[in-house]
Protein backbone atom coordinates (compact mmCIF):
# COMPACT_ATOMS: atom_id res chain seq x y z
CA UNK A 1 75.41 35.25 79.84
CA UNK A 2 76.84 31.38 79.25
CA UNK A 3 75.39 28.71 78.94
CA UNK A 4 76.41 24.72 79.66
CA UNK A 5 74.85 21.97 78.98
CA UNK A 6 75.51 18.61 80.67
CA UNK A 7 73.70 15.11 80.80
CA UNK A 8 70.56 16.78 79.76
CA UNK A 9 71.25 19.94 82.47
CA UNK A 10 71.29 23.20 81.42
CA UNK A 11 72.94 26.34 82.78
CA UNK A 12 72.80 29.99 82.08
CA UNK A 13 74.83 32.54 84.02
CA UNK A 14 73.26 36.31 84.54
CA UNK A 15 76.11 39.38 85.76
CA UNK A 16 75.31 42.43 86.77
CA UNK A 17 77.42 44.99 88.39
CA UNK A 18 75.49 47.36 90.93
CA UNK A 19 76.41 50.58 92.96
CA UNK A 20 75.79 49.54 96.25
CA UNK A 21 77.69 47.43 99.09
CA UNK A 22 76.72 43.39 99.58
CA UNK A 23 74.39 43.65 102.08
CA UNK A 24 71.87 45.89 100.65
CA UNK A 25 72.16 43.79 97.04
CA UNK A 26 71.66 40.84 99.82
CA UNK A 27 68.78 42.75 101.83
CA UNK A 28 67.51 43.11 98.46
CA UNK A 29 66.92 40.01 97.69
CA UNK A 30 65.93 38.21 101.26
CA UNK A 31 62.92 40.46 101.45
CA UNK A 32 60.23 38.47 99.21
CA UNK A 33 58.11 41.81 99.19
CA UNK A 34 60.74 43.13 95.92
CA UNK A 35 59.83 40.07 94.18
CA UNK A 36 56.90 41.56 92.37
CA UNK A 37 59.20 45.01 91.48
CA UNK A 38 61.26 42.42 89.27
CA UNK A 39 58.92 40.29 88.20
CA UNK A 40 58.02 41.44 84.37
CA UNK A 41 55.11 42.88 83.73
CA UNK A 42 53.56 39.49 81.21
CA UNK A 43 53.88 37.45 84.74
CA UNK A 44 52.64 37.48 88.19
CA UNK A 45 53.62 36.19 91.08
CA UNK A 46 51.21 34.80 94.15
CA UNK A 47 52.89 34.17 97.23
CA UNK A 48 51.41 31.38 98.38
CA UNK A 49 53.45 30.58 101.67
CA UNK A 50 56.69 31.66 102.28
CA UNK A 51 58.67 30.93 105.69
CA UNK A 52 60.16 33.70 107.16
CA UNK A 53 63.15 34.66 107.70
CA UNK A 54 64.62 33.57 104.80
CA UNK A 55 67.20 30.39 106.22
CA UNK A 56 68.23 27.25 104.90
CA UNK A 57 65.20 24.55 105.13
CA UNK A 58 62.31 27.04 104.55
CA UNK A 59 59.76 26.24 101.79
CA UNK A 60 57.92 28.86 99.54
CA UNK A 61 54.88 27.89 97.22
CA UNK A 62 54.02 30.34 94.56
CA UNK A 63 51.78 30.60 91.69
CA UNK A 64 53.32 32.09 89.09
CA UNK A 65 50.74 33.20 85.45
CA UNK A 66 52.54 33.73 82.46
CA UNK A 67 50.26 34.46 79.67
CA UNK A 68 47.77 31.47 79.38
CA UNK A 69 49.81 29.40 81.80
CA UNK A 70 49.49 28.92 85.58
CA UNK A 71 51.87 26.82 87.41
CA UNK A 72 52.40 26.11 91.26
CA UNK A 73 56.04 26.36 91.96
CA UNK A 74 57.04 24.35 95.00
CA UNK A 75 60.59 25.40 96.82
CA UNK A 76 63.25 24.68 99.11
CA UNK A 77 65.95 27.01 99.95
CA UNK A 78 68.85 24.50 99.92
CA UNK A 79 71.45 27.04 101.23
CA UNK A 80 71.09 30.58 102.87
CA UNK A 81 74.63 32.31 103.65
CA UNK A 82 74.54 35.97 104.46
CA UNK A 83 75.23 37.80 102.46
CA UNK A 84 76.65 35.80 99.56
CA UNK A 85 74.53 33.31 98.78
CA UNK A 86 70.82 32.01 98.38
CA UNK A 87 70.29 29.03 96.72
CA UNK A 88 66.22 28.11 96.07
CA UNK A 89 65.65 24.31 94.43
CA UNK A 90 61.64 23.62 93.08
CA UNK A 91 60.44 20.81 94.57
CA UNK A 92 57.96 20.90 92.25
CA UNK A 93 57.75 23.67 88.97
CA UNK A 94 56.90 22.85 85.12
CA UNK A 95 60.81 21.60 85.42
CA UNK A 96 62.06 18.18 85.44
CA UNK A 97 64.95 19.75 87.27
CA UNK A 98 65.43 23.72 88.58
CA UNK A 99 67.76 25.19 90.72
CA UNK A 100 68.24 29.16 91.03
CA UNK A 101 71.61 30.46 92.69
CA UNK A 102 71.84 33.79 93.79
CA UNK A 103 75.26 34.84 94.42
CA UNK A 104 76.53 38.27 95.70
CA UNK A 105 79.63 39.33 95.26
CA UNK A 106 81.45 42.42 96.74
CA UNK A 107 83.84 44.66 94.88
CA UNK A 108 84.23 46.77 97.20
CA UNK A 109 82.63 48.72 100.14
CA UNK A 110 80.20 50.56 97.55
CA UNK A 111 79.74 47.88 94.79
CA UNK A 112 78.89 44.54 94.41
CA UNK A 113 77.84 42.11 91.71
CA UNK A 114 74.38 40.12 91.64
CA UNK A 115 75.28 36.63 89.64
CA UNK A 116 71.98 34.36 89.07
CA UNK A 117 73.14 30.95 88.51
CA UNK A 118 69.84 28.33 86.86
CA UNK A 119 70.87 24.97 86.04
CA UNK A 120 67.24 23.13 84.77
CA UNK A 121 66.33 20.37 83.02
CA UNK A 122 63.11 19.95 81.18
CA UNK A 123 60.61 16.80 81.24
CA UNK A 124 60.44 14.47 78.34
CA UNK A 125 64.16 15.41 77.17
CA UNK A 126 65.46 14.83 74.48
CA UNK A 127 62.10 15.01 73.12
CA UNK A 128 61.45 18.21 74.34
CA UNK A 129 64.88 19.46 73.10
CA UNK A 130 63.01 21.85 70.57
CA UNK A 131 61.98 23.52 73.59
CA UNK A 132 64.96 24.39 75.40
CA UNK A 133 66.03 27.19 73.24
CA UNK A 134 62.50 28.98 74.14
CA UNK A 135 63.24 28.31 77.71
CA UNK A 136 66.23 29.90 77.79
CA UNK A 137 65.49 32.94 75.38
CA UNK A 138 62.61 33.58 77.71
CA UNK A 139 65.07 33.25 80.53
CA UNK A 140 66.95 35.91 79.30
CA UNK A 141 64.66 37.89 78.84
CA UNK A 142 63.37 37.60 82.48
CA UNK A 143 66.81 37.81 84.31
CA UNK A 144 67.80 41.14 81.77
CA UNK A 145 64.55 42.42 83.33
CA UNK A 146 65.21 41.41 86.86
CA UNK A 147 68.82 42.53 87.17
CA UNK A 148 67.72 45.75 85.47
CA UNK A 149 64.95 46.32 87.79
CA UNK A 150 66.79 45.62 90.98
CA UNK A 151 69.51 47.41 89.51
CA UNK A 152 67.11 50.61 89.54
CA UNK A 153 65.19 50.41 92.85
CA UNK A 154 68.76 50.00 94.85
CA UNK A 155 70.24 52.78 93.14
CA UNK A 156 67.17 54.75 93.60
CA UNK A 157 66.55 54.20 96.78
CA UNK A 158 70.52 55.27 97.61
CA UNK A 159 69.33 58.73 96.58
């Protein structure tokens, strides 16, 4: 993981190597029904609406419950290009600022890499500074989770 920081913006950077070829790690990820398999188990995910299939201009409104918090995340997928990239912005999220890149990268034939870009910014910075550090310690947490779970459903389901 690294981590940036610019005018405010912050960036972390998730890697993980899997055994399978770019589509499927692509496949994966365009089909919103594995969202709950890598969501962690202290959150859950609502699909509110969600414009299918997944291309460049659709929206998706979720409610996402994390402990005693429920927000409404509002999104735009800025950029869709098969099978390398999926880029989702919140139009509207506890964030000031949040964009989530999802970048697939081949290897070769039979392996691939899924790299999760998030550049955010919080509201009320710098006074909510303090909180960044939680944000992205929780992120951490969440992407370890995700790229471990999708990680083990491809791989499993290659059997």
């Amino acid at each position: 993981m690294t981590c940036h920081n610019v005018n405010m913006k912050h960036t972390l950077i998730f890697e993980t190597p899997i055994s399978c070829s770019l589509k499927t790690l692509f496949d994966f990820h365009a089909d919103t029904k594995n969202l709950p398999l890598i969501t962690p188990k202290d959150t859950s995910v609502e699909i509110l609406k969600l414009e299918t299939p997944l291309k460049e201009g659709n929206e998706a409104i979720l409610r996402i419950k994390k402990g005693w918090f429920s927000f409404v995340w509002e999104l735009t997928f800025e950029k869709v290009i098969y099978p390398n990239l999926i880029v989702d912005v919140a139009l509207r999220s506890p964030f000031k600022f949040f964009k989530h890149e999802h970048h697939f990268i081949e290897v070769n034939k039979s392996h691939s890499i899924l790299r999760d870009k998030v550049t955010f910014s919080l509201p009320f910075e710098p006074l909510s500074a303090i909180a960044v550090w939680f944000v992205k310690k929780d992120m951490q947490k969440m992407f370890a989770y995700r790229h471990e779970k999708t990680k083990e459903a491809i791989t499993s389901s290659a059997l």
